[in-house]
Protein backbone atom coordinates (compact mmCIF):
# COMPACT_ATOMS: atom_id res chain seq x y z
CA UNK A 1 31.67 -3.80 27.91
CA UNK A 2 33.81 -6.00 25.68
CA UNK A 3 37.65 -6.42 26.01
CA UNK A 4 39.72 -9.05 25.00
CA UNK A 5 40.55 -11.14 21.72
CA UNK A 6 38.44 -12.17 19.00
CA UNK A 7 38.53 -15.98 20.27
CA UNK A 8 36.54 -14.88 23.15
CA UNK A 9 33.77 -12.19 20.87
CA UNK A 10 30.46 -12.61 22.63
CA UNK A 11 27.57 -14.07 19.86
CA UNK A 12 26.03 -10.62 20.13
CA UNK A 13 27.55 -7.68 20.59
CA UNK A 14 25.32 -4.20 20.06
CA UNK A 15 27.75 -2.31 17.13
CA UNK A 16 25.69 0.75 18.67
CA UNK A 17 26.25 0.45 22.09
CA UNK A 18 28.28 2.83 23.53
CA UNK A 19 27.02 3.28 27.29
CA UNK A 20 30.48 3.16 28.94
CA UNK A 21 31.39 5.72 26.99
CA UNK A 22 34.44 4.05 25.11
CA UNK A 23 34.90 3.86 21.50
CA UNK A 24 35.47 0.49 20.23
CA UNK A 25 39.25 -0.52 18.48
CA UNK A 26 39.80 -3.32 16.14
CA UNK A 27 43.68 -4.07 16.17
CA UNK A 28 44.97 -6.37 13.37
CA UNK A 29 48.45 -7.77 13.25
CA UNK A 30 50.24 -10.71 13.30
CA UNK A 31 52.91 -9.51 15.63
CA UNK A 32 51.87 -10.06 18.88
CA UNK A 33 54.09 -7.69 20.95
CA UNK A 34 52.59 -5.05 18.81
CA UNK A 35 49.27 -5.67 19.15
CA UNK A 36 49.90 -5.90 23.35
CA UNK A 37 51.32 -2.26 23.19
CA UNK A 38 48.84 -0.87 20.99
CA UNK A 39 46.09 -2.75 23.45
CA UNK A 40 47.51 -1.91 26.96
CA UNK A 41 48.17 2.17 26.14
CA UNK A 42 45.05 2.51 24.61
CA UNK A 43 42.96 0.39 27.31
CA UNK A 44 45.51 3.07 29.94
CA UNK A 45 44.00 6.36 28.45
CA UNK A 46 39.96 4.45 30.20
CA UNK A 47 38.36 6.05 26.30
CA UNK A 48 38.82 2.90 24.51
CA UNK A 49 37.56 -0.48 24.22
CA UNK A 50 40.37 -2.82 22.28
CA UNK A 51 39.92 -5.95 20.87
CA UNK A 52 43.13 -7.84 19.24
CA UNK A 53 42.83 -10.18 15.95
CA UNK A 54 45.61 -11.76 14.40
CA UNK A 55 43.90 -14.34 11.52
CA UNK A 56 43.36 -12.29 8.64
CA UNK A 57 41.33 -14.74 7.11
CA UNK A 58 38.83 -14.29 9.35
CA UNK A 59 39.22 -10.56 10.52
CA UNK A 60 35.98 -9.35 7.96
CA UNK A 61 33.78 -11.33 10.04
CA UNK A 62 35.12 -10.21 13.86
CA UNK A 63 34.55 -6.74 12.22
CA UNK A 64 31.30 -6.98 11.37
CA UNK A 65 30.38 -8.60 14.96
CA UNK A 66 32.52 -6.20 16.71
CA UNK A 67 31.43 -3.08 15.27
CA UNK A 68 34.58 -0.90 16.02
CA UNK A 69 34.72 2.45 15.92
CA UNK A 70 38.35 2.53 14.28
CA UNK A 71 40.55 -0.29 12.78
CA UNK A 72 43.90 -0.12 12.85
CA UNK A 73 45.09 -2.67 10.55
CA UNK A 74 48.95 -4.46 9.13
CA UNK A 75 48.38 -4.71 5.53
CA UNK A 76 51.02 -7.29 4.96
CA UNK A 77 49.88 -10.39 6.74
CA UNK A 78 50.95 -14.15 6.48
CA UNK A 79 48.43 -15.81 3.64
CA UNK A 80 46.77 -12.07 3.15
CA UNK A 81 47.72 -8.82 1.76
């Protein structure tokens, strides 16, 4: 299992595996007090796995390594909309 920030993504991480039983969550957002609540009530419920990005330059990437079930993203980011 994988949970933290996209600073910290593991070189490999199976987009298939989902052996705890959690379904992987891609936050993006600039606003970091956001992205802690959406993290900490979602991580609370034990069904999902969250993972917090804030660079939208290099959030396409982290996505495709991450292999989230769901994205929830800010589509009005510094130097990206």
């Amino acid at each position: 299992m994988f949970v933290g920030d996209a600073a910290t993504l593991p070189d490999k991480v199976s987009r298939t595996d989902t052996s705890n039983g959690k379904k992987r969550v891609l936050v993006v957002d600039d606003v970091e007090d956001y992205t802690r609540l959406v993290k900490l009530t979602m991580e609370a419920t034990g069904e999902y796995e969250v993972l917090v990005h804030s660079d939208p330059t290099t959030v396409v990437s982290t996505a495709k390594e991450y292999g989230p079930h769901v994205i929830l993203l800010d589509v009005i980011m510094p130097g990206m909309d």
